[in-house]
Protein backbone atom coordinates (compact mmCIF):
# COMPACT_ATOMS: atom_id res chain seq x y z
CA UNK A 1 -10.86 14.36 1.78
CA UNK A 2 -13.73 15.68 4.09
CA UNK A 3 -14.47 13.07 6.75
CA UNK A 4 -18.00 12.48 6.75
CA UNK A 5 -19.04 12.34 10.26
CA UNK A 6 -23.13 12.20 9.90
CA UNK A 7 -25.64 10.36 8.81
CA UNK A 8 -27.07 13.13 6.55
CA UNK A 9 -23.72 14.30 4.94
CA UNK A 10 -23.39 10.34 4.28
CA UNK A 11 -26.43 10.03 2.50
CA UNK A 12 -26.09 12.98 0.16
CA UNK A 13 -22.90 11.77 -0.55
CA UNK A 14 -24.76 8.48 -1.39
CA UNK A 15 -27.11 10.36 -3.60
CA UNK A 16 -24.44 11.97 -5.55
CA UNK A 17 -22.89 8.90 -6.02
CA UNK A 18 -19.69 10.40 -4.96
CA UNK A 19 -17.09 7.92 -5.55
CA UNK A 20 -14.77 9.32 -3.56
CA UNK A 21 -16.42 7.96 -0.44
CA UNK A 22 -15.71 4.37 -1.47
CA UNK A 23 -13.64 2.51 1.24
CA UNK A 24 -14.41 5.46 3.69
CA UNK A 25 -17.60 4.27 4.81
CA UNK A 26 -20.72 1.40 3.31
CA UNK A 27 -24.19 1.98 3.30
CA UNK A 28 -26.46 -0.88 4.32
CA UNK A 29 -30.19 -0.89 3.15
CA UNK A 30 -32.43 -3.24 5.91
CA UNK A 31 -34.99 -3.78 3.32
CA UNK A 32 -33.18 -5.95 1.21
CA UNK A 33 -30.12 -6.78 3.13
CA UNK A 34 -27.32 -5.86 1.38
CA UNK A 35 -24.62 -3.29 1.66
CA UNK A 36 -23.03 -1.06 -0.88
CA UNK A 37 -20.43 1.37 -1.90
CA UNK A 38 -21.29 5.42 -1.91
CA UNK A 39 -21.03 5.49 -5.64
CA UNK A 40 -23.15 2.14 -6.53
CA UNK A 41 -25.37 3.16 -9.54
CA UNK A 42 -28.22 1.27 -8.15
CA UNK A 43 -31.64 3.05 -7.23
CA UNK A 44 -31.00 5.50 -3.90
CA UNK A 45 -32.69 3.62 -0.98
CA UNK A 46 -34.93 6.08 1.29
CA UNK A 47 -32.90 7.11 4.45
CA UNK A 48 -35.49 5.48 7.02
CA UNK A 49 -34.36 2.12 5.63
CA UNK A 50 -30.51 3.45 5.54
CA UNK A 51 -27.36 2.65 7.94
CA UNK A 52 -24.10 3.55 8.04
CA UNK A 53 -20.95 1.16 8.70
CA UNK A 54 -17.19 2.28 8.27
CA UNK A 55 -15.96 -1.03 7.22
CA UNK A 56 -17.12 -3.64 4.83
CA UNK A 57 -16.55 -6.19 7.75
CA UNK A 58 -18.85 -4.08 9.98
CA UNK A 59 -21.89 -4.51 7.44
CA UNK A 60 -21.24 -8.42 7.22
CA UNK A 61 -21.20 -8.46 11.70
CA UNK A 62 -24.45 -6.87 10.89
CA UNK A 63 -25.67 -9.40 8.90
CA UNK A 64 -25.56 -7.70 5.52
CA UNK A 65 -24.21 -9.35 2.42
CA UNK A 66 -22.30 -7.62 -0.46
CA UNK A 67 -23.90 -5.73 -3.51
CA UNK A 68 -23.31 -7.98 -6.78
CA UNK A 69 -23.73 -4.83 -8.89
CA UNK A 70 -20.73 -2.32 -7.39
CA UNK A 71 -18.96 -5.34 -5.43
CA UNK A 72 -18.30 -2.73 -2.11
CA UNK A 73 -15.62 -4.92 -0.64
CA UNK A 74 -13.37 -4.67 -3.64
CA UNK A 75 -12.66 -0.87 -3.13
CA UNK A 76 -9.43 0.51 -1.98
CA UNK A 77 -8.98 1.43 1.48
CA UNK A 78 -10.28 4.52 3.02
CA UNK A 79 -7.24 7.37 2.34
CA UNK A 80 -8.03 8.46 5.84
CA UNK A 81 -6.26 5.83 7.70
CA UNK A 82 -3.09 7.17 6.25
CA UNK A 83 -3.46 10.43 7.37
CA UNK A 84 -4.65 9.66 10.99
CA UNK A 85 -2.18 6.93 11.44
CA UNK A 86 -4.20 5.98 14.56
CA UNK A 87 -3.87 2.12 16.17
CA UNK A 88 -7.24 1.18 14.25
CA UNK A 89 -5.69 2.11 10.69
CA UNK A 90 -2.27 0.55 11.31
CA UNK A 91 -4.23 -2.72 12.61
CA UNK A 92 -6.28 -2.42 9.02
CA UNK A 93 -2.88 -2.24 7.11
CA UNK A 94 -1.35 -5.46 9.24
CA UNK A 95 -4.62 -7.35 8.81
CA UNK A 96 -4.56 -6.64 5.07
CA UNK A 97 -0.70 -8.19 5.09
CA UNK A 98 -2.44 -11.79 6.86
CA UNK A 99 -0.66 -10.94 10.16
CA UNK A 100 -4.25 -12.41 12.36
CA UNK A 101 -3.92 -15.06 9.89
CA UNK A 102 0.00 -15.78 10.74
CA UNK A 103 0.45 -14.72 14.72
CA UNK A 104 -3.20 -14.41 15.64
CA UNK A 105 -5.03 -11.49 17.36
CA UNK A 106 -2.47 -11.93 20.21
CA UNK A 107 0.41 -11.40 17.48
CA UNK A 108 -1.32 -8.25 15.72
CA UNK A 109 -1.90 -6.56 19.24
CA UNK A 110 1.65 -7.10 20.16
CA UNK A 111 2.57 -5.52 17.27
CA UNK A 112 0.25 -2.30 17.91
CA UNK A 113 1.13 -1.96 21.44
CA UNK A 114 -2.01 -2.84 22.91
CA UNK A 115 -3.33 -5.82 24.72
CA UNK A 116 -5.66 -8.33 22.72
CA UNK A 117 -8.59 -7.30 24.67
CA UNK A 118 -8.23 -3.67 24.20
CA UNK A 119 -7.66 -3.48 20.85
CA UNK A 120 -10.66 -5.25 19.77
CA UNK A 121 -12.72 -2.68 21.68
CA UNK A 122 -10.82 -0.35 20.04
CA UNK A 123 -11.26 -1.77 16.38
CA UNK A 124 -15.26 -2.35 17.26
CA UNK A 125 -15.76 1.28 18.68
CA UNK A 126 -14.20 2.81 15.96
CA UNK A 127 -14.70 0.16 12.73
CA UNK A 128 -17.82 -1.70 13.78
CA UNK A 129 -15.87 -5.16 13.70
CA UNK A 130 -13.07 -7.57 15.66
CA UNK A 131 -9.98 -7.82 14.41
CA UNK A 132 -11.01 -11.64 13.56
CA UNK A 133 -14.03 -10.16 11.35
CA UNK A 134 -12.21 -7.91 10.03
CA UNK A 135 -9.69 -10.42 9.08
CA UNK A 136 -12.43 -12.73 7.70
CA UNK A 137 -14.05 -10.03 5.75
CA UNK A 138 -10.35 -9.26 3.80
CA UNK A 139 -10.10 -13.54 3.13
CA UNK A 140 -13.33 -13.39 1.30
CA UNK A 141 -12.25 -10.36 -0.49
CA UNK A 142 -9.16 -12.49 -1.80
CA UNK A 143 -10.96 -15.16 -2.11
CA UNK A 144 -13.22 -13.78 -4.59
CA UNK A 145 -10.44 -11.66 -6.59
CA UNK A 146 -8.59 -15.37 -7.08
CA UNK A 147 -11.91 -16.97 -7.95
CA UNK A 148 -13.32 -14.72 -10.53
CA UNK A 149 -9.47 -13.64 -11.84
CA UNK A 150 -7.58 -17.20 -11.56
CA UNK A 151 -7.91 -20.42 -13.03
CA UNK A 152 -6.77 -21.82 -9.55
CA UNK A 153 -8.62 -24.45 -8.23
CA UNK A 154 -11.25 -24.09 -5.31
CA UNK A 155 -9.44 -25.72 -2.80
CA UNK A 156 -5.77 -24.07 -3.86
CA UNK A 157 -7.80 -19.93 -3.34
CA UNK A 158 -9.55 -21.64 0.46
CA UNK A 159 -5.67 -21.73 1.36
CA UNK A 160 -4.49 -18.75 -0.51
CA UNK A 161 -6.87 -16.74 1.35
CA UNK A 162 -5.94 -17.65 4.93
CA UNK A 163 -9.54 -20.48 5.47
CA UNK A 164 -8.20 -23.21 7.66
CA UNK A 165 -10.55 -25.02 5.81
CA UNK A 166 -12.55 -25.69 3.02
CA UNK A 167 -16.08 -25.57 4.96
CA UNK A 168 -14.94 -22.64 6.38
CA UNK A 169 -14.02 -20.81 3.29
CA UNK A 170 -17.72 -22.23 1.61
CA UNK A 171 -19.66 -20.95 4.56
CA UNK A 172 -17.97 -17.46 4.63
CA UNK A 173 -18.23 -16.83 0.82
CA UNK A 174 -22.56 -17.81 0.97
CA UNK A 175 -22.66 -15.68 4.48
CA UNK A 176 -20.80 -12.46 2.31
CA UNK A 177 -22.05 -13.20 -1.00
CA UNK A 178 -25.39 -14.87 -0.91
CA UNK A 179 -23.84 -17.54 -3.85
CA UNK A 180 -21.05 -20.77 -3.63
CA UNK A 181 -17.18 -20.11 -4.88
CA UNK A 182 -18.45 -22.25 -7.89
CA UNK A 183 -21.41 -19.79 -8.61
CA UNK A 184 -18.55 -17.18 -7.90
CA UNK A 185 -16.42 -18.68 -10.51
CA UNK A 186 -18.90 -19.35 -13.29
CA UNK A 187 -19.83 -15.14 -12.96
CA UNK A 188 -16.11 -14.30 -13.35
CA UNK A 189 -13.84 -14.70 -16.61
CA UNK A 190 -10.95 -17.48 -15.10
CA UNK A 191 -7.81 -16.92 -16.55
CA UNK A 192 -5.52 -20.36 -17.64
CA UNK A 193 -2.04 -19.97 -18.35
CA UNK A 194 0.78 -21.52 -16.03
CA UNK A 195 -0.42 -22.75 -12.78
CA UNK A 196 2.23 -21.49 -11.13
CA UNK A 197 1.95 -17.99 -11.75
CA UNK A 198 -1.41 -16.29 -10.28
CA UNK A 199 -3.15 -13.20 -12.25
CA UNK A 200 -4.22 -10.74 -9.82
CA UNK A 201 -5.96 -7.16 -9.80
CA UNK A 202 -5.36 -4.11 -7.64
CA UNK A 203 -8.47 -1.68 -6.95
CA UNK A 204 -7.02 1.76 -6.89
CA UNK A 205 -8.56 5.12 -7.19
CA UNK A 206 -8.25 6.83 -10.77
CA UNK A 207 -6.80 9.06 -12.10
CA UNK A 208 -3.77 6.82 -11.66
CA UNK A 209 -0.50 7.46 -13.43
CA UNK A 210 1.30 4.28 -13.71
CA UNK A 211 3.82 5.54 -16.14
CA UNK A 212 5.13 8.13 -13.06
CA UNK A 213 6.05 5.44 -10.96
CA UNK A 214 7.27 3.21 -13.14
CA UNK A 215 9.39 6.83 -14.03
CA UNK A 216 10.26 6.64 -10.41
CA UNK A 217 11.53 3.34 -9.96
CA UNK A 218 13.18 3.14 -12.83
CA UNK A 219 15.66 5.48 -12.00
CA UNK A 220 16.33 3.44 -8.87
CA UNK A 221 16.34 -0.04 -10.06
CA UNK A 222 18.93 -2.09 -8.26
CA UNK A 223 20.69 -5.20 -10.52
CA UNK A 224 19.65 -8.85 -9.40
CA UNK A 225 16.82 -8.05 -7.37
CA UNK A 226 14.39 -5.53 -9.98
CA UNK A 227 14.01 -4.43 -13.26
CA UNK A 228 11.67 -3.38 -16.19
CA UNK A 229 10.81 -4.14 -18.78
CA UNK A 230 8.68 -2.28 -21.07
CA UNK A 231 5.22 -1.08 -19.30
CA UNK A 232 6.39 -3.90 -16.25
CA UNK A 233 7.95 -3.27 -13.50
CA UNK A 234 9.10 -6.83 -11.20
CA UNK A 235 10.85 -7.94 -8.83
CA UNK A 236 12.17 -10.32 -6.23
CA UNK A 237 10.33 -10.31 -2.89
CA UNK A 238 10.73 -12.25 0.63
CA UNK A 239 6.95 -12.90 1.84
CA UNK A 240 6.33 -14.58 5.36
CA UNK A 241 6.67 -17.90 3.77
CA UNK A 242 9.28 -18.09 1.05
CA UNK A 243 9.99 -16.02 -1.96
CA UNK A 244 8.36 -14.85 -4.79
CA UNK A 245 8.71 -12.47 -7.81
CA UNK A 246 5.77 -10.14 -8.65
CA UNK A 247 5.30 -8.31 -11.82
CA UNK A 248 3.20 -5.23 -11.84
CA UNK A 249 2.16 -3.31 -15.14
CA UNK A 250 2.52 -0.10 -14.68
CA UNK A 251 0.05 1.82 -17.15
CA UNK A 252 -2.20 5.38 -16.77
CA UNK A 253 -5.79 4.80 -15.81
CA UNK A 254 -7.88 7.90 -16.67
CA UNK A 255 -10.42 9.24 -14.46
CA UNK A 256 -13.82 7.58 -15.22
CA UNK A 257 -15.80 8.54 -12.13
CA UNK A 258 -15.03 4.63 -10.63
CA UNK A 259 -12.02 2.61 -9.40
CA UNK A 260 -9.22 1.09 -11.59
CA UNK A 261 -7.59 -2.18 -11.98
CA UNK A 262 -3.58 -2.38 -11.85
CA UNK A 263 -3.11 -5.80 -13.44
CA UNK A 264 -0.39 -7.70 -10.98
CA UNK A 265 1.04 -11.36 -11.95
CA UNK A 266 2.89 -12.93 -8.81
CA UNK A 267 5.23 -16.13 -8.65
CA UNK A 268 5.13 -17.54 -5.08
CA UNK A 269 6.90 -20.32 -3.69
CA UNK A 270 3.86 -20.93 -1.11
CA UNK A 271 0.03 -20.05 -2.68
CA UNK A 272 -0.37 -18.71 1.50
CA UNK A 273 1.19 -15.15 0.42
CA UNK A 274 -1.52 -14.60 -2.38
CA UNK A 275 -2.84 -11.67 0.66
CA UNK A 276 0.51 -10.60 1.52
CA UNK A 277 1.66 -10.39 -2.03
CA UNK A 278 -1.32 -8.37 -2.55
CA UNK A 279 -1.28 -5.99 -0.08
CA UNK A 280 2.69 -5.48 -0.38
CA UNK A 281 1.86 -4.27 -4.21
CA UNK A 282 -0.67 -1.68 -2.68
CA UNK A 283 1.38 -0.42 -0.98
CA UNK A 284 3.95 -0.09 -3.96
CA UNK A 285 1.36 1.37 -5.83
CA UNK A 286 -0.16 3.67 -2.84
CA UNK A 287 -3.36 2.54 -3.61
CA UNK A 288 -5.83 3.71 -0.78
CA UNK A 289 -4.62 7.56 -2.42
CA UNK A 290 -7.50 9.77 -3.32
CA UNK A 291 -6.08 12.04 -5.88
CA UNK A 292 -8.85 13.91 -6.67
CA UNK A 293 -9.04 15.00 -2.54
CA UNK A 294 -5.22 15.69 -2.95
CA UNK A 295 -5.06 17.60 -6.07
CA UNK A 296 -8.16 19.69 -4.68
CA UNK A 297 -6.40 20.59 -2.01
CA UNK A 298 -3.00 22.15 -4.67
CA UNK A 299 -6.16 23.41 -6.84
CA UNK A 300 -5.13 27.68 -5.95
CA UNK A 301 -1.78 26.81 -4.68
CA UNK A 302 0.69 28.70 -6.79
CA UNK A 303 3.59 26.73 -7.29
CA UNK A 304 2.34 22.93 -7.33
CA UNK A 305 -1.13 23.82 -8.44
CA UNK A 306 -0.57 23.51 -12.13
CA UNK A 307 1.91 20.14 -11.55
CA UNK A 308 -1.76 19.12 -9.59
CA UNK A 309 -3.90 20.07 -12.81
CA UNK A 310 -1.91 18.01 -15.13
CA UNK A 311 -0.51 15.17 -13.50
CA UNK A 312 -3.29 14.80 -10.62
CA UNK A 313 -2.68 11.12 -10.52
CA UNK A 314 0.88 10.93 -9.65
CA UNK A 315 0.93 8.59 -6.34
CA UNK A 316 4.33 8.58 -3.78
CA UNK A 317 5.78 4.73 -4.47
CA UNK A 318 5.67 3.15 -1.47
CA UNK A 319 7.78 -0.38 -1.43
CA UNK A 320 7.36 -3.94 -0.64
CA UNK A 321 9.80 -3.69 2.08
CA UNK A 322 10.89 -1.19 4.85
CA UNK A 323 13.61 -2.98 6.23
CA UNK A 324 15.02 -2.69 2.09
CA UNK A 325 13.91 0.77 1.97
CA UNK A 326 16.09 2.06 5.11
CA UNK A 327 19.03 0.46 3.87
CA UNK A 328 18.40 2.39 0.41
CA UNK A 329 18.21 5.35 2.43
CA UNK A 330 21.16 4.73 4.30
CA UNK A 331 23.15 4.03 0.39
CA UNK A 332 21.42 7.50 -0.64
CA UNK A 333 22.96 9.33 2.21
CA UNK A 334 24.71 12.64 0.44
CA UNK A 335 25.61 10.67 -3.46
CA UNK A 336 23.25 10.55 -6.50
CA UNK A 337 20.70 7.91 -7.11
CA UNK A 338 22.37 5.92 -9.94
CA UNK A 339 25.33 5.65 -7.39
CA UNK A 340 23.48 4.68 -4.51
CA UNK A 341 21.76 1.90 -6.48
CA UNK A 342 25.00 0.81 -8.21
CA UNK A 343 26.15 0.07 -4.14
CA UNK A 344 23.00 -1.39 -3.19
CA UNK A 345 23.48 -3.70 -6.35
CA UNK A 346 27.03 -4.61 -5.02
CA UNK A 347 25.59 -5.73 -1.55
CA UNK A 348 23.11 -7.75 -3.71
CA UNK A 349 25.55 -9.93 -4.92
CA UNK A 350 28.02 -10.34 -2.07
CA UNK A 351 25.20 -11.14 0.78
CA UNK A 352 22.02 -11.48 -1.26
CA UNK A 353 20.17 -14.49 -1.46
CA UNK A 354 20.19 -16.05 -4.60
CA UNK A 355 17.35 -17.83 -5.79
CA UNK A 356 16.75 -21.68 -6.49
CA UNK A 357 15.26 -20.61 -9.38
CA UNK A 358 16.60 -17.10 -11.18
CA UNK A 359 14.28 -16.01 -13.88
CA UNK A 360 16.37 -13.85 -15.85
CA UNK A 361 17.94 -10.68 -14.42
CA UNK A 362 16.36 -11.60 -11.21
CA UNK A 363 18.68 -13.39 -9.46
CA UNK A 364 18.67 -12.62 -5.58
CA UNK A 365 16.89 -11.89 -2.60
CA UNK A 366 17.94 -8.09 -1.16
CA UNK A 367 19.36 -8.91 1.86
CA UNK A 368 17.88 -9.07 5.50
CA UNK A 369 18.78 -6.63 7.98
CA UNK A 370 20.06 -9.81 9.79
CA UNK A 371 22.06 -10.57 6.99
CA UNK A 372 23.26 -6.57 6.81
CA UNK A 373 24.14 -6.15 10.70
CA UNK A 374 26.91 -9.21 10.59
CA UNK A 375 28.61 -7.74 7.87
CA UNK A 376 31.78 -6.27 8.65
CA UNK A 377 31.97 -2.82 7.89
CA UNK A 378 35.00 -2.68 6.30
CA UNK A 379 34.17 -4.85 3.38
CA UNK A 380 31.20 -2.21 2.40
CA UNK A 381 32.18 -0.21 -0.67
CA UNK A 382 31.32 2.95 1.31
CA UNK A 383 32.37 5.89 3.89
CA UNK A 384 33.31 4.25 7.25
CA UNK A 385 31.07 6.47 9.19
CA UNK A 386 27.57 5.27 6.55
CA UNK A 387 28.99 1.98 6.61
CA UNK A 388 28.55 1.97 10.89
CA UNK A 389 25.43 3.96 10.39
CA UNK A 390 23.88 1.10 7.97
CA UNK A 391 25.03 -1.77 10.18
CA UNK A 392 23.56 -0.34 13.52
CA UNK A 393 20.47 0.45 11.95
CA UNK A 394 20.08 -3.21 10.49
CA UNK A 395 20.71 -4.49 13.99
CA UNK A 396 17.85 -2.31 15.53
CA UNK A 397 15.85 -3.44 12.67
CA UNK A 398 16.60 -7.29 12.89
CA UNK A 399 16.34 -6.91 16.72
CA UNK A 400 12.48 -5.90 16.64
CA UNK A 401 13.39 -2.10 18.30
CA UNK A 402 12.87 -0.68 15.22
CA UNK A 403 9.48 -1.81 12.85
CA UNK A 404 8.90 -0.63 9.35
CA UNK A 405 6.01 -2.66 8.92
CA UNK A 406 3.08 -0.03 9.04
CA UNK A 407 1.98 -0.87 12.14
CA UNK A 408 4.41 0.94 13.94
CA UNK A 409 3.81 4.38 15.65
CA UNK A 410 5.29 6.37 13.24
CA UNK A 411 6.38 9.24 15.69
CA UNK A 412 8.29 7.09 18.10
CA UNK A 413 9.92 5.24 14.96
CA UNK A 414 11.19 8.43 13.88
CA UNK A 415 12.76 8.75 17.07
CA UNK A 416 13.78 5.79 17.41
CA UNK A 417 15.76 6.18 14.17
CA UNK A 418 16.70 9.53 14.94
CA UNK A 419 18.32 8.24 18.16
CA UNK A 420 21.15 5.71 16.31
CA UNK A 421 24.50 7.22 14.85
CA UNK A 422 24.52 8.59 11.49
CA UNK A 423 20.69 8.59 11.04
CA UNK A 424 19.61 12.36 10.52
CA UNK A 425 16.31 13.93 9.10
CA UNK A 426 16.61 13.50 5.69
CA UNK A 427 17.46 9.32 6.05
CA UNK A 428 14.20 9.46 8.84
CA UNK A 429 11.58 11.32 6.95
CA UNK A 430 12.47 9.48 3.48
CA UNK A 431 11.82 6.38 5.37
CA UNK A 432 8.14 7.57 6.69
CA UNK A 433 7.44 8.46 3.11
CA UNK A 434 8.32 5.24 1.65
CA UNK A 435 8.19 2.81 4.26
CA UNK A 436 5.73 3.67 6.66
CA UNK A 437 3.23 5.17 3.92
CA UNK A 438 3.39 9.05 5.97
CA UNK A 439 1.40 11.77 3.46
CA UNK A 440 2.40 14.22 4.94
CA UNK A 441 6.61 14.28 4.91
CA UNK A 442 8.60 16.67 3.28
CA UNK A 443 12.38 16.97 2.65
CA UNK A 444 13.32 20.56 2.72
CA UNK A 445 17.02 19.80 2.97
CA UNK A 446 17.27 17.32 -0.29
CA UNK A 447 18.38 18.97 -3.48
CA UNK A 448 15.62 17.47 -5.16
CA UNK A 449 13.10 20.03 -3.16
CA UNK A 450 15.13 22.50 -3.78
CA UNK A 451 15.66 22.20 -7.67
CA UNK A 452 12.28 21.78 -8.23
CA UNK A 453 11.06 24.54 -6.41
CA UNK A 454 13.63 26.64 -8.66
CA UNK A 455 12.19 25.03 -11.75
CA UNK A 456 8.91 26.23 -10.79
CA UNK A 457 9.37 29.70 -9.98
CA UNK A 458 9.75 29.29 -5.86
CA UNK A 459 12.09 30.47 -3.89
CA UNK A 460 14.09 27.62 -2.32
CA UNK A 461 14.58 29.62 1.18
CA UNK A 462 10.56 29.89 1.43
CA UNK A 463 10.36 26.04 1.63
CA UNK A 464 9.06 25.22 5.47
CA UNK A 465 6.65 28.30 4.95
CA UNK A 466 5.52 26.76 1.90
CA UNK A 467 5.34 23.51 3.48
CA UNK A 468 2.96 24.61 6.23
CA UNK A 469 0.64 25.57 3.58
CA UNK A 470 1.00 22.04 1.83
CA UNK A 471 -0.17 20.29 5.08
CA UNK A 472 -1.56 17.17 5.35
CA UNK A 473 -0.41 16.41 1.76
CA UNK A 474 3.46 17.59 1.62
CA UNK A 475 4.66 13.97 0.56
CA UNK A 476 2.35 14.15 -2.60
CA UNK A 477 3.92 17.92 -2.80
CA UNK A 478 7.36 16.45 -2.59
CA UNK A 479 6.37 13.97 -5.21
CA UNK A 480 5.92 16.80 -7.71
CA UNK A 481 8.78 18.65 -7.12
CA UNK A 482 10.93 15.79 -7.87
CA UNK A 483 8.34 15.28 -10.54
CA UNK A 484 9.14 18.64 -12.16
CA UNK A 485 12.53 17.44 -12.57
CA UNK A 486 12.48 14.22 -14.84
CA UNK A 487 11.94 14.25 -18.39
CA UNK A 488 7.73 15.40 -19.47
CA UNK A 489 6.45 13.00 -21.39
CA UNK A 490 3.31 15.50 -21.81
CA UNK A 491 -0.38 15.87 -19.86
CA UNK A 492 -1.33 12.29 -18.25
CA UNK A 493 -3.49 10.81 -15.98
């Protein structure tokens, strides 16, 4: 996607209604207070009476409240914060997970790097808002999702969304909304069922092609800890405090001109990881994508451009976990997939840990690096070289020198990584991809790039030349090229 940098680009974007600038920046309208996506179909405001934020949380500082017609703060994140990378989108990705809510602003800024002090500057110069109004804007976000999607009760969504307080959660949702969480409630369409499983939605960007990822994980399921079933895809998962399963229905959502809704049902031992459990499918589901920027951009190429044209929604699966998806790596070092999972499935069992209460095939928690580094490497079904290679990465992982939790620098994890035995390129990059959310990675060395540029007509010695080209998208190239490998079922999303 184009950044839009000025205030007139902006507002012809705003009179086009050009979706695709939803989550990259808000319009505000003084006259009648309220702030709104790019795309809202409401009547275009004159530019005198027109201002610009970058963040939803920026128009509420202002004073503005939300649109109740296009509901701006429910749009995925702007796709640009993956490519920069920059401090101020890794803060947005660690804010999104509840980390201000959990260690503070004094906790997320240790986690960037950057003293408390100077990353708020930072976040305010370049997002218009704090980290703690930032953090405020993404509980009443929550909150209303749970309200107007949940039969939970008032109280049970003020603690689910990180309010200390019930006042605090009332005051916030009349400042954003202009209306009470019961006037919030009685607009929405509550779901009952069991009260101890919460029905969520995930905004993403259509086209969308559910059915590819489910494709993708499917072939990588690991015993006790996944599985699916049908259109469903769940799992186990260890959230900040205690675990839960989450079930996610993977289906194509055709390009309508607005955002989709990935229906997500989540079992959680503590209602306080509603927002991580959330944010952890997102990024599962690579949400803040903007396929039709992506596929523009493969529109002439000549080898991925028709893989663009017909499967334009295909998104790279991200994961819940990146401490679980470097020890995948690690298991996928030089054997097949279906092998590497059977292993992973065999550490499941012996170190895993199991539930209290198994629901079906899912049985276990994947294990902790923690859990991984006291192993002894002799009783891991593997090569005794990967086998020291797994265990010293999980002890730079469970000793904090290594974080794979999006807020990390991604060039100095890569070295990092790249500095411990038995950790090459290929184990490094795949982690970027899927871990640490990287668009633009690509693994000339894997067989997989390599087939698939056979199978569409490349030469497989041309690949870093044809990578330059595929710049800053080459992990949604890579995508396809594994893509072009797995059974078609036909044209989707």
């Amino acid at each position: 996607m184009t950044l839009v940098n000025d205030a007139a680009a902006r507002y012809q974007a705003v009179k086009s209604r050009d979706r695709r600038f939803d989550g990259v920046f808000y319009t505000a309208v003084r006259t009648t207070g309220i702030y709104c996506r790019p795309s809202c179909p409401a009547r275009t405001p004159s530019p005198a009476n027109v201002t610009f934020y970058p963040t939803a949380a920026a128009a509420q500082t202002a004073g503005y409240r939300a649109c109740k017609r296009c509901l701006p703060d429910a749009t995925p994140g702007s796709p640009n914060w993956d490519v920069a990378a920059d401090a101020a989108g890794r803060a947005m990705r660690l804010i999104a997970d509840g980390v201000v809510e959990r260690e503070g602003v004094d906790g997320l800024a240790k986690r960037i790097g950057y003293t408390p002090r100077h990353l708020t500057r930072l976040l305010n110069d370049q997002l218009g808002a704090g980290p703690l109004a930032l953090a405020r804007a993404k509980r009443a976000q929550t909150a209303r999702v749970l309200i107007e999607t949940t039969g939970m009760r008032l109280t049970d969504v003020a603690s689910a969304s990180g309010f200390t307080s019930v006042r605090q959660f009332n005051d916030t949702m009349r400042e954003v909304y202009a209306a009470t969480p019961s006037d919030l409630r009685g607009r929405g369409s509550a779901a009952s069922g069991r009260p101890d499983r919460i029905r969520l939605r995930v905004a993403v960007r259509t086209p969308f092609e559910g059915t590819w990822i489910r494709q993708f994980l499917g072939k990588r399921t690991i015993s006790g800890i996944e599985e699916i079933d049908g259109n469903v895809y769940s799992r186990t998962v260890a959230l900040p405090s205690g675990p839960g399963i989450i079930r996610v229905e993977l289906i194509d959502l055709p390009d309508r001109g607005s955002t989709g809704q990935v229906p997500v049902t989540v079992e959680l031992a503590d209602i306080r990881d509603v927002a991580a459990a959330m944010e952890r499918t997102r990024r599962l589901l690579d949400a803040d994508c903007d396929p039709l920027a992506v596929a523009e951009h493969f529109a002439d190429d000549p080898t991925l451009g028709t893989m663009f044209r017909n499967h334009p929604g295909r998104r790279v699966p991200g994961h819940f976990d990146g401490n679980e998806i470097a020890v995948r790596a690690v298991f996928g070092q030089q054997i097949t997939v279906r092998a590497a999972s059977t292993a992973a499935a065999a550490l499941v069992q012996q170190i895993g840990t199991p539930l209290d209460n198994p629901v079906g095939a899912l049985t276990h928690l994947f294990p902790s690096p923690t859990q991984v580094a006291a192993i002894d490497p002799e009783l891991l079904k593997m090569p005794k070289g990967r086998a020291k290679a797994l265990i010293g990465l999980c002890a730079a992982l469970a000793d904090g020198s290594i974080a794979l939790d999006r807020g990390a620098d991604r060039a100095l994890v890569r070295a990092r990584l790249l500095d411990l035995p038995g950790i090459g390129p290929w184990t490094a990059d795949y982690i970027a991809m899927r871990a640490l959310g990287d668009p633009d990675i690509l693994l000339p060395g894997d067989i997989g790039t390599r087939d698939g540029l056979r199978v569409l007509g490349a030469d497989p010695s041309q690949v870093d030349v044809l990578g330059q080209q595929w710049r800053p998208w080459r992990s949604y190239a890579q995508i396809q090229l594994w893509a072009s490998l797995y059974p078609q079922p036909g044209k989707g999303a």
